[in-house]
PDB file of N, CA and C in Angstrom:
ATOM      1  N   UNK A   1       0.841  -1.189   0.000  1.00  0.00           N
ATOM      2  CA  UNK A   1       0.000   0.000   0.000  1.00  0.00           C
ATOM      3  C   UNK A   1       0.878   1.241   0.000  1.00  0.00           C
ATOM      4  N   UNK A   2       0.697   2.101  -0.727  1.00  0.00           N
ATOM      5  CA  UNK A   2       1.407   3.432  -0.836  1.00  0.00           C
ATOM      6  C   UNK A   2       1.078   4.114   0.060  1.00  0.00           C
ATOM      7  N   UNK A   3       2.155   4.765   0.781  1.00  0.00           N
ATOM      8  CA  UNK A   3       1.303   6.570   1.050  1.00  0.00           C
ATOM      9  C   UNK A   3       1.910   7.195   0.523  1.00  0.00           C
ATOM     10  N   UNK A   4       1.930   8.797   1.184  1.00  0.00           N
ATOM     11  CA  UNK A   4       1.908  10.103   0.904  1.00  0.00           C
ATOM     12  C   UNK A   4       3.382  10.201   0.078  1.00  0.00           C
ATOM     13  N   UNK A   5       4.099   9.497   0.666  1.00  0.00           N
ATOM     14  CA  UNK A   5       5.894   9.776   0.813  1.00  0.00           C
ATOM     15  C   UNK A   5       6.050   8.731  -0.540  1.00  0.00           C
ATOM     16  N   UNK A   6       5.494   7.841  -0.625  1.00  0.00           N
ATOM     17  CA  UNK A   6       5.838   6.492  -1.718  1.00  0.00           C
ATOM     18  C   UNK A   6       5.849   7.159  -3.167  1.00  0.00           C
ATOM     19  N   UNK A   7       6.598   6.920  -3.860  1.00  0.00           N
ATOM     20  CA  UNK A   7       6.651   7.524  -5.604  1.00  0.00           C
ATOM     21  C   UNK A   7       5.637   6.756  -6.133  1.00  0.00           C
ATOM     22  N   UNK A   8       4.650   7.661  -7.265  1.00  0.00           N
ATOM     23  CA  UNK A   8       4.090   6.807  -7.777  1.00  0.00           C
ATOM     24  C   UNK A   8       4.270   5.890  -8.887  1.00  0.00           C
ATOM     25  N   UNK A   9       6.293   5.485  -9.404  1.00  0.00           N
ATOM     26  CA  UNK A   9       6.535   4.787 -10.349  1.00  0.00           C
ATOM     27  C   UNK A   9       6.543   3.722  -9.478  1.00  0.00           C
ATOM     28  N   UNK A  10       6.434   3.256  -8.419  1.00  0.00           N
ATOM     29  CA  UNK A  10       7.518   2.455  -7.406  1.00  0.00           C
ATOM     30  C   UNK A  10       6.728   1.131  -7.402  1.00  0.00           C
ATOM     31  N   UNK A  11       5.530   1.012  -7.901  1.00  0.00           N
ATOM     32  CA  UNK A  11       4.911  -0.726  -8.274  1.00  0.00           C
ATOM     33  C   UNK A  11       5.382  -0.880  -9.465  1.00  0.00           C
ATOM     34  N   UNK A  12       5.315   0.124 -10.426  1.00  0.00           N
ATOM     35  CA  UNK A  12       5.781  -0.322 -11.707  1.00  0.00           C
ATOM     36  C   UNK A  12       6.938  -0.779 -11.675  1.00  0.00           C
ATOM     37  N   UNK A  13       8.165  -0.069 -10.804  1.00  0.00           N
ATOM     38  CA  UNK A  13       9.174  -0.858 -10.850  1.00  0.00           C
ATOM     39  C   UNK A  13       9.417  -2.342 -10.211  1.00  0.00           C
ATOM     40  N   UNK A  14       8.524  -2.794  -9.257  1.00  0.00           N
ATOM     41  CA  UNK A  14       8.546  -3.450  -8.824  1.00  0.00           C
ATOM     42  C   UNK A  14       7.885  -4.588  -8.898  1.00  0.00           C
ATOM     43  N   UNK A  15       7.138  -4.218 -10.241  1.00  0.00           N
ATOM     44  CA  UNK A  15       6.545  -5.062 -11.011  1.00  0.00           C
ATOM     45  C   UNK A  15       7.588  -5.935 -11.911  1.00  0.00           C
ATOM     46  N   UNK A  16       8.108  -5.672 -12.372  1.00  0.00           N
ATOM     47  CA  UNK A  16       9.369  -6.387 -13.318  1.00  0.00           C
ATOM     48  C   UNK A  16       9.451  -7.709 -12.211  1.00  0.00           C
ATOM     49  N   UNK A  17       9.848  -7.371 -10.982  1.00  0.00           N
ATOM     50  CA  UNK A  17      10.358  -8.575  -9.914  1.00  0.00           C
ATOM     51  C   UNK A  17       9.439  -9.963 -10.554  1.00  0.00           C
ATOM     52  N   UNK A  18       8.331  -9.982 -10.842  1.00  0.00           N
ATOM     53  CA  UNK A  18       7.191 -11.103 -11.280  1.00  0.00           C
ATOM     54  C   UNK A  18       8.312 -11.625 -12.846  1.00  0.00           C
ATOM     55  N   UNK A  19       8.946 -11.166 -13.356  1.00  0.00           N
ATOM     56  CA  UNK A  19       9.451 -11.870 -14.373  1.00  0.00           C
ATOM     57  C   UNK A  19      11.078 -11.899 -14.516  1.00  0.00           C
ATOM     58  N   UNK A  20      11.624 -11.661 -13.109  1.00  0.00           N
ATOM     59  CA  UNK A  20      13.205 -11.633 -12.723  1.00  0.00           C
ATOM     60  C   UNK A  20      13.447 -13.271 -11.983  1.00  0.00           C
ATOM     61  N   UNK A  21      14.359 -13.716 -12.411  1.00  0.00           N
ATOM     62  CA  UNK A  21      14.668 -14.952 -11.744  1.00  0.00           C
ATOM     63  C   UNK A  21      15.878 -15.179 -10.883  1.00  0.00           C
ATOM     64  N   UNK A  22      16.318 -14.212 -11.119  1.00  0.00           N
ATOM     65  CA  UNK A  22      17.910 -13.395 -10.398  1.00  0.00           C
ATOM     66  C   UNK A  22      17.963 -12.268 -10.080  1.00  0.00           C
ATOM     67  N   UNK A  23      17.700 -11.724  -9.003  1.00  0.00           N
ATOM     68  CA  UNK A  23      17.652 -10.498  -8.694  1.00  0.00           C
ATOM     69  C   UNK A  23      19.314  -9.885  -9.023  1.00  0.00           C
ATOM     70  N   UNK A  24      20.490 -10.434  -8.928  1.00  0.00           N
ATOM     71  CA  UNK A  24      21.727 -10.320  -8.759  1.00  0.00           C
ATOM     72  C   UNK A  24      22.504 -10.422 -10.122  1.00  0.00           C
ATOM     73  N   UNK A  25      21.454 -11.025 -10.879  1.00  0.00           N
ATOM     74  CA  UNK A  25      22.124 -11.135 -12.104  1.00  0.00           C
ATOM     75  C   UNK A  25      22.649  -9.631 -12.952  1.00  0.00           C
ATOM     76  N   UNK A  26      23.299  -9.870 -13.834  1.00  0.00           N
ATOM     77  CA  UNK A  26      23.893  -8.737 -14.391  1.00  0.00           C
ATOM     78  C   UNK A  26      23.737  -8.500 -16.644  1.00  0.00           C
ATOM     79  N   UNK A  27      22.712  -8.224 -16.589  1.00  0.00           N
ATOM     80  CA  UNK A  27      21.824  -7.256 -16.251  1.00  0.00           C
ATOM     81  C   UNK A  27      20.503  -7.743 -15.775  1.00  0.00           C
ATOM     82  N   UNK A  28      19.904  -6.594 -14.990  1.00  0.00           N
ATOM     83  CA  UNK A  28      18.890  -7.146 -13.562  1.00  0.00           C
ATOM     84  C   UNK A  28      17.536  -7.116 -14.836  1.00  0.00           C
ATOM     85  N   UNK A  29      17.739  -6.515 -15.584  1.00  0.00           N
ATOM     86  CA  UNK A  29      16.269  -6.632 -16.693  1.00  0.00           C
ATOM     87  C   UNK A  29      17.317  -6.805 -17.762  1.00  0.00           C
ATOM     88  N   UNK A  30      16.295  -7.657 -18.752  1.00  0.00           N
ATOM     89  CA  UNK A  30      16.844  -8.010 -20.006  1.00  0.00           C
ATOM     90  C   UNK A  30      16.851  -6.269 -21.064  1.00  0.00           C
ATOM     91  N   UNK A  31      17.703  -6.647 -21.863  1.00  0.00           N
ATOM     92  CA  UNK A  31      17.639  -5.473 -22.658  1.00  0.00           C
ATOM     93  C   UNK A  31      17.025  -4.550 -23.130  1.00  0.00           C
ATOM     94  N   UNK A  32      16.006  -5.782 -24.184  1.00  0.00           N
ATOM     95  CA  UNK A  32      14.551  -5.474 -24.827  1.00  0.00           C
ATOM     96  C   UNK A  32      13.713  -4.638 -24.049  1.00  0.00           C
ATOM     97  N   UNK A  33      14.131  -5.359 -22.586  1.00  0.00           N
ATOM     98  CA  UNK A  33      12.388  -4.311 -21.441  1.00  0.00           C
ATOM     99  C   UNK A  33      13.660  -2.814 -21.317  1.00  0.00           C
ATOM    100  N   UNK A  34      14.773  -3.103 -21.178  1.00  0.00           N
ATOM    101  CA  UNK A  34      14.835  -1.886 -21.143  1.00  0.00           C
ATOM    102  C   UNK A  34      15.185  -0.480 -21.862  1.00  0.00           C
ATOM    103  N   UNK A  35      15.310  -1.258 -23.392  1.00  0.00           N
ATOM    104  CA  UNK A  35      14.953  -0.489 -24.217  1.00  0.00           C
ATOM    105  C   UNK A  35      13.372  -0.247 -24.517  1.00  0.00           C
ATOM    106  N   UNK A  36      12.579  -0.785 -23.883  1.00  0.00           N
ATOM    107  CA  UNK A  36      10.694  -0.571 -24.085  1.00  0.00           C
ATOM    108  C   UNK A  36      10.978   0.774 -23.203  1.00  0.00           C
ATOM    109  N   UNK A  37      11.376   0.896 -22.166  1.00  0.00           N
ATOM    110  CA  UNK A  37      11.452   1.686 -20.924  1.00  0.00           C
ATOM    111  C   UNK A  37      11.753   3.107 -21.647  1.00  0.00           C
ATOM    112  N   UNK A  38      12.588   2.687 -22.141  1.00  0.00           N
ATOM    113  CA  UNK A  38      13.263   4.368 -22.726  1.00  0.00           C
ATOM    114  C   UNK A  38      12.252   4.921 -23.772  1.00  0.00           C
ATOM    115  N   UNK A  39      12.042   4.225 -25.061  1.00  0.00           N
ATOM    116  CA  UNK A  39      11.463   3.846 -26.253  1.00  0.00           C
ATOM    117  C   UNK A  39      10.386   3.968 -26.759  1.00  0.00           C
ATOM    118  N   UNK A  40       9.543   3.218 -25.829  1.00  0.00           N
ATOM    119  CA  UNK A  40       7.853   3.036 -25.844  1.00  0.00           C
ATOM    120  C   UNK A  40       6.979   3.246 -24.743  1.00  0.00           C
ATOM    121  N   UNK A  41       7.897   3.238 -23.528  1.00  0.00           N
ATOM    122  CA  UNK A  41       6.840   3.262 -22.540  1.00  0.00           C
ATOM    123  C   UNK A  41       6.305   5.315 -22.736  1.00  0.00           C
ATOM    124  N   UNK A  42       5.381   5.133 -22.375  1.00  0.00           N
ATOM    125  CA  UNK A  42       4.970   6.851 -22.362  1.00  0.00           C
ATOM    126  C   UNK A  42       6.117   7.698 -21.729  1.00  0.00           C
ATOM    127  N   UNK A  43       6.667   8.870 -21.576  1.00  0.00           N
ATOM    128  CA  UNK A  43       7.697   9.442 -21.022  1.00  0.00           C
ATOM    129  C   UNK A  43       7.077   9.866 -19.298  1.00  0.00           C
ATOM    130  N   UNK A  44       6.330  10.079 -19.379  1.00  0.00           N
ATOM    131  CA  UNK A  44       5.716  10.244 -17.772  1.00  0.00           C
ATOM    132  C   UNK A  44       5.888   9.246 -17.123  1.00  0.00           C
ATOM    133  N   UNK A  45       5.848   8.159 -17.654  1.00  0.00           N
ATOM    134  CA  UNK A  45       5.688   6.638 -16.574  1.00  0.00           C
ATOM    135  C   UNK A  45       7.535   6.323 -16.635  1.00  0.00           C
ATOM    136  N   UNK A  46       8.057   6.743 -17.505  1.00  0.00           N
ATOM    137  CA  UNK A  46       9.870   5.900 -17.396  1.00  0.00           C
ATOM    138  C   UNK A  46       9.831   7.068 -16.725  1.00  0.00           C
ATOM    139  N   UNK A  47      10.053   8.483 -16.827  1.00  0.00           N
ATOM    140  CA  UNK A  47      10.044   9.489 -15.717  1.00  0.00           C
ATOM    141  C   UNK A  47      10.307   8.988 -14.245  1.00  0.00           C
ATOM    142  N   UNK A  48       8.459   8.643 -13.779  1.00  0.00           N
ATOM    143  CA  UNK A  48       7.749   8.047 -12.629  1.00  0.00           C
ATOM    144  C   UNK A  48       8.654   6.709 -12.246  1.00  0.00           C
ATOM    145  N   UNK A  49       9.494   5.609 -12.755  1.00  0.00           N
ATOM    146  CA  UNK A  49      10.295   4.867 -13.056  1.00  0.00           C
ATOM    147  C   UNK A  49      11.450   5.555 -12.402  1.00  0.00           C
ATOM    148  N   UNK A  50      12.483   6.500 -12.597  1.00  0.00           N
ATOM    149  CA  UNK A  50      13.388   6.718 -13.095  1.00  0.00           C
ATOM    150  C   UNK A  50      13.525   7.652 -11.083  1.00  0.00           C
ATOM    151  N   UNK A  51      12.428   8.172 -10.897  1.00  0.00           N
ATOM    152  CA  UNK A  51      11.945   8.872  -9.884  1.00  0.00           C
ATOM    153  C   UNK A  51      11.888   8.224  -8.410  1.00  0.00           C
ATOM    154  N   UNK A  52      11.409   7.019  -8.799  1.00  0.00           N
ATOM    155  CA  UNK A  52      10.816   5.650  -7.975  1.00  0.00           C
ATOM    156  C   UNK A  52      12.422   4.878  -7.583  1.00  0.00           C
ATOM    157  N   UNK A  53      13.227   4.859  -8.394  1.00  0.00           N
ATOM    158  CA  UNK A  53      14.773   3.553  -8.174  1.00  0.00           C
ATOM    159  C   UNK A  53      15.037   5.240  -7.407  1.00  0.00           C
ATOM    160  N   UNK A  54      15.045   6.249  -7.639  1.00  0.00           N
ATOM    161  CA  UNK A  54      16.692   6.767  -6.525  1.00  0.00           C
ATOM    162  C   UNK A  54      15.966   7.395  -5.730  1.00  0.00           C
ATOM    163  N   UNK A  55      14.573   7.240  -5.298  1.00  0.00           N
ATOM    164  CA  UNK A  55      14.062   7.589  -3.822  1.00  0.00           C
ATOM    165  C   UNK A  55      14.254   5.908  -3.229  1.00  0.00           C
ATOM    166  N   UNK A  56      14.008   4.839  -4.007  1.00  0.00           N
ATOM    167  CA  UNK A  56      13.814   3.442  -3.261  1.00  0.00           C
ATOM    168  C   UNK A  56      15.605   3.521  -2.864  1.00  0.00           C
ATOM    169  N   UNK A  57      16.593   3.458  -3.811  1.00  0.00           N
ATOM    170  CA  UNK A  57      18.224   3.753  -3.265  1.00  0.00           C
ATOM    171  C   UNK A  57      18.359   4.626  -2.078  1.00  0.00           C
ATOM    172  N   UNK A  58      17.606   5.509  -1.609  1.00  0.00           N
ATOM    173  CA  UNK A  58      17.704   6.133  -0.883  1.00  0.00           C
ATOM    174  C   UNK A  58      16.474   5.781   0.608  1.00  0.00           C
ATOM    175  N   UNK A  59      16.229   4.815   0.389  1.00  0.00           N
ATOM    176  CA  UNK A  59      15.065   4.302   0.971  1.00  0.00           C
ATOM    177  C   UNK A  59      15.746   2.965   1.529  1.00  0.00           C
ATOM    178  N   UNK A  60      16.592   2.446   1.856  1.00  0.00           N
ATOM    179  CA  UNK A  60      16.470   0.871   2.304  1.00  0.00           C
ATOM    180  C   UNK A  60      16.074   0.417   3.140  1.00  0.00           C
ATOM    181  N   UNK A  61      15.558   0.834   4.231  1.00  0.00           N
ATOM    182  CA  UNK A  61      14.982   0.505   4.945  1.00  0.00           C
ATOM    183  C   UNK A  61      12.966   0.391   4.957  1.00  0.00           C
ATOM    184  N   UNK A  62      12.665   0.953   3.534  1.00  0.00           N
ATOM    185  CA  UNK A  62      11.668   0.429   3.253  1.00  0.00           C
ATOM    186  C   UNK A  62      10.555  -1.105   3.492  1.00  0.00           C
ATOM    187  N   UNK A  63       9.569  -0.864   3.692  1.00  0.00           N
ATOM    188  CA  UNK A  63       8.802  -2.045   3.617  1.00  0.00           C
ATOM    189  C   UNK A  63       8.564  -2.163   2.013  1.00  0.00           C
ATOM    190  N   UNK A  64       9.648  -2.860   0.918  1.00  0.00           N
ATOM    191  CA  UNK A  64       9.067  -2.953  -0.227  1.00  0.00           C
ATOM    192  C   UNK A  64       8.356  -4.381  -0.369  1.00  0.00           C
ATOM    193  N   UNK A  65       8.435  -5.281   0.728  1.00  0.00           N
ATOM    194  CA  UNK A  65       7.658  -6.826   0.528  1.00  0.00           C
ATOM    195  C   UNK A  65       5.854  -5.994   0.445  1.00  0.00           C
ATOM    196  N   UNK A  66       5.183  -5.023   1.034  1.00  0.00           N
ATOM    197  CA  UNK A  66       3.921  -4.104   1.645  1.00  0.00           C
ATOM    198  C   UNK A  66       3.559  -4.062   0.048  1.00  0.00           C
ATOM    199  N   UNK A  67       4.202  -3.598  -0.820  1.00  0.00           N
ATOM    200  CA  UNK A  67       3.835  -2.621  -1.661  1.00  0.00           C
ATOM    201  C   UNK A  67       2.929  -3.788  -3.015  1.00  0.00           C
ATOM    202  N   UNK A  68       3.563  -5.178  -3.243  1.00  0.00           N
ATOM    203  CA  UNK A  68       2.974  -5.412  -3.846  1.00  0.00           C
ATOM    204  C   UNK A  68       3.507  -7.362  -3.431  1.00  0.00           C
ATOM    205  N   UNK A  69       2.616  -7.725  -4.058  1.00  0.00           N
ATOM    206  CA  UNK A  69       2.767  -9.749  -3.939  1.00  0.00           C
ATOM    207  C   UNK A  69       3.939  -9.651  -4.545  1.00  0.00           C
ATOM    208  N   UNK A  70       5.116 -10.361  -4.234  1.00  0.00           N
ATOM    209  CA  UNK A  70       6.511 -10.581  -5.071  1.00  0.00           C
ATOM    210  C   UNK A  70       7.072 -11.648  -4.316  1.00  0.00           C
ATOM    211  N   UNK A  71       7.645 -12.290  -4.447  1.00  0.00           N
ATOM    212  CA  UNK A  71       8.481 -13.628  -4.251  1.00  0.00           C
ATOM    213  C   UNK A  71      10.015 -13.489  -3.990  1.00  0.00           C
ATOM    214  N   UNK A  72      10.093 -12.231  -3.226  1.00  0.00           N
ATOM    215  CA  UNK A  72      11.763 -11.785  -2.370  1.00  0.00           C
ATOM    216  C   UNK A  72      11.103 -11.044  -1.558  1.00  0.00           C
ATOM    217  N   UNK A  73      12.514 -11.011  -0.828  1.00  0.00           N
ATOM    218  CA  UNK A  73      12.446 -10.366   0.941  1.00  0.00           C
ATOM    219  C   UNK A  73      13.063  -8.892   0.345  1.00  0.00           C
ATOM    220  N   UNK A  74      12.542  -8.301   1.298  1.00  0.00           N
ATOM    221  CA  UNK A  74      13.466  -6.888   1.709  1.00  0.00           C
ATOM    222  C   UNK A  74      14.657  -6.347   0.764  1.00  0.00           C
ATOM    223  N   UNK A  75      15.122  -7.328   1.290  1.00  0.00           N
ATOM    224  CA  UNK A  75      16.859  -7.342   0.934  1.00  0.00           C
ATOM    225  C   UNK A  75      17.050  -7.669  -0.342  1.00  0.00           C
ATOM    226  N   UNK A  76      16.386  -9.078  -0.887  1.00  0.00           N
ATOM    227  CA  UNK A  76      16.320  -9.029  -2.462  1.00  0.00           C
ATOM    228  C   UNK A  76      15.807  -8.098  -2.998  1.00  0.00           C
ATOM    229  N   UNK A  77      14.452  -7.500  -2.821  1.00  0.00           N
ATOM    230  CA  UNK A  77      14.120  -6.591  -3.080  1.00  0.00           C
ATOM    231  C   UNK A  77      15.192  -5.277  -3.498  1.00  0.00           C
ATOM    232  N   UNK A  78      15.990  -4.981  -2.892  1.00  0.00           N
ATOM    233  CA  UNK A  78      16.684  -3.622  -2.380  1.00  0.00           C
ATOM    234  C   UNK A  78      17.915  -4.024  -3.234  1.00  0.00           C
ATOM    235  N   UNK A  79      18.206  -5.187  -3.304  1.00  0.00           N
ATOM    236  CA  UNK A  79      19.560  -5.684  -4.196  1.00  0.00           C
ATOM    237  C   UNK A  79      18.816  -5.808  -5.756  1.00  0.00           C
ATOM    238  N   UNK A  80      18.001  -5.996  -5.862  1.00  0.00           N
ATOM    239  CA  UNK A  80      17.094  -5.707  -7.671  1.00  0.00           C
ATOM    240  C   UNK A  80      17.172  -4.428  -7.571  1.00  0.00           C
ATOM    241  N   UNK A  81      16.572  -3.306  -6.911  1.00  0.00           N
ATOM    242  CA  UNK A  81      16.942  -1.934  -6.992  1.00  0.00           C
ATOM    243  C   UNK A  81      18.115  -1.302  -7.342  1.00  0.00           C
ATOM    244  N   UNK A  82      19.094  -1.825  -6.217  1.00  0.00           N
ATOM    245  CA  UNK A  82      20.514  -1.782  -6.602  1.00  0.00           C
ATOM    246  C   UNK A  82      20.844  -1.501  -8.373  1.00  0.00           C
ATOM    247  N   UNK A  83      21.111  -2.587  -8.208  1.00  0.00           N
ATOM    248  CA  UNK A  83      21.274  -3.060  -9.719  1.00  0.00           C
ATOM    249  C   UNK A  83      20.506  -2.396 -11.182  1.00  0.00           C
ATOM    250  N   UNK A  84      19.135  -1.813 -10.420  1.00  0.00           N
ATOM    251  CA  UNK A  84      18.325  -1.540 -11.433  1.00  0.00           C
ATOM    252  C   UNK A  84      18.876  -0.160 -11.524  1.00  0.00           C
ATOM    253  N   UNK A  85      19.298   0.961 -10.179  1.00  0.00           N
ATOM    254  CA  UNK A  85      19.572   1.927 -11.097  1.00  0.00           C
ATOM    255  C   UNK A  85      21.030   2.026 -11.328  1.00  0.00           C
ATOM    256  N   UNK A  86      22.113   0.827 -11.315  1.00  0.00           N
ATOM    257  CA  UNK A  86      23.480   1.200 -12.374  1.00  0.00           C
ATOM    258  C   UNK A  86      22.747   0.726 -13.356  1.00  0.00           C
ATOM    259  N   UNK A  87      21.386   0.040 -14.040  1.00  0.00           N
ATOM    260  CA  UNK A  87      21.287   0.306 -15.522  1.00  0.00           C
ATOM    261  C   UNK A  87      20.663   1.151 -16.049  1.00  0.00           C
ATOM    262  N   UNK A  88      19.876   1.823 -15.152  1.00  0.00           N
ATOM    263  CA  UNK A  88      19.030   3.180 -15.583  1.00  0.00           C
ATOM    264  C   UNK A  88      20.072   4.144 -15.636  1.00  0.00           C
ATOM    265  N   UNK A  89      21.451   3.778 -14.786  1.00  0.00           N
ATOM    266  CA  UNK A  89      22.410   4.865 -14.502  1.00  0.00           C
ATOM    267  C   UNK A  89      23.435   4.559 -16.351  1.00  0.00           C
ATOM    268  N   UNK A  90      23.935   3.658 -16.277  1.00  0.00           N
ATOM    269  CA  UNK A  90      24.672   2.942 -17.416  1.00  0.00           C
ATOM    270  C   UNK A  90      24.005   3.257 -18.625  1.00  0.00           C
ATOM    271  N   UNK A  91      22.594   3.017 -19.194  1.00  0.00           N
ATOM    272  CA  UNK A  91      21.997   2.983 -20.293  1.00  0.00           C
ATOM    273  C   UNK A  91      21.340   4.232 -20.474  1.00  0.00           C
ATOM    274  N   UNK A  92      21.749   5.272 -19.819  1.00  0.00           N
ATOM    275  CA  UNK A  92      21.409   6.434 -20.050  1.00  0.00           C
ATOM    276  C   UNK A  92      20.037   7.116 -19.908  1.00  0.00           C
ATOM    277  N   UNK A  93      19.028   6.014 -19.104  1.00  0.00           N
ATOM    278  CA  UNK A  93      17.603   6.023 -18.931  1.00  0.00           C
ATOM    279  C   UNK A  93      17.343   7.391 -18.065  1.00  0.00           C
ATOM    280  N   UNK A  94      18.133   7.329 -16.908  1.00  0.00           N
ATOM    281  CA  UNK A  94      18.211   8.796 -16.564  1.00  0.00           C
ATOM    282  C   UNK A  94      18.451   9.956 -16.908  1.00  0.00           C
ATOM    283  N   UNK A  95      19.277  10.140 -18.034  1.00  0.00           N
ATOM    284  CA  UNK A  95      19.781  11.446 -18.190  1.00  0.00           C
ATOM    285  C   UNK A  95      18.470  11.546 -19.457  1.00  0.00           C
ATOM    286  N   UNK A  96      17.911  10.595 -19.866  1.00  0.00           N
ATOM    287  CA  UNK A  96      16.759  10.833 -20.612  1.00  0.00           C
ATOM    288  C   UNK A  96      15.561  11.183 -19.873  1.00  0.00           C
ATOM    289  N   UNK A  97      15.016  11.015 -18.630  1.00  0.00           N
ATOM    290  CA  UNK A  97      13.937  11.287 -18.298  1.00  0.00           C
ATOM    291  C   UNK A  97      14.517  12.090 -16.371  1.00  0.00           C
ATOM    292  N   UNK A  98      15.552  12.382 -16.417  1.00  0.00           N
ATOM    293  CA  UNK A  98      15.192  13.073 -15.154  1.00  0.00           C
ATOM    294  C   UNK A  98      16.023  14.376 -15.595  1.00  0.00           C
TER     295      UNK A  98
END
């Protein structure tokens, strides 16, 4: 459940987790989704995305198991984040939408 303080990209990102089988792996999303991200997704929502990984980086102590059904703890959780923004950081997803 969100509140006040929660970004509103921060299920979407945490939606991907439903089709990650390695949170640790390198790269944490396959290419393709994250060229959709840059590409196709509407620019408000990779924005909302982009908004959501470096308040959650800055967040670890979050309840992200709360926010939606996913199949990792905390910590996996927070280590997919990790990872997710050196590729938003790496693939230039940020300097495109923030």
């Amino acid at each position: 459940m969100m509140d006040d303080d929660t970004p509103q990209g921060l299920n979407a990102v945490l939606y991907f987790l439903n089709y990650i089988t390695d949170v640790s792996a390198n790269p944490v999303l396959p290419d393709h989704l994250v060229e959709q991200i840059k590409h196709k997704y509407k620019s408000e929502m990779s924005k909302l995305m982009c908004v959501a990984v470096k308040w959650a980086i800055a967040n670890p102590n979050f309840n992200y198991e709360s926010q939606i059904p996913v199949h990792y703890n905390n910590k996996q959780i927070y280590e997919y984040l990790i990872n997710l923004d050196k590729i938003f950081a790496e693939e230039n997803v940020y300097s495109k939408f923030l």
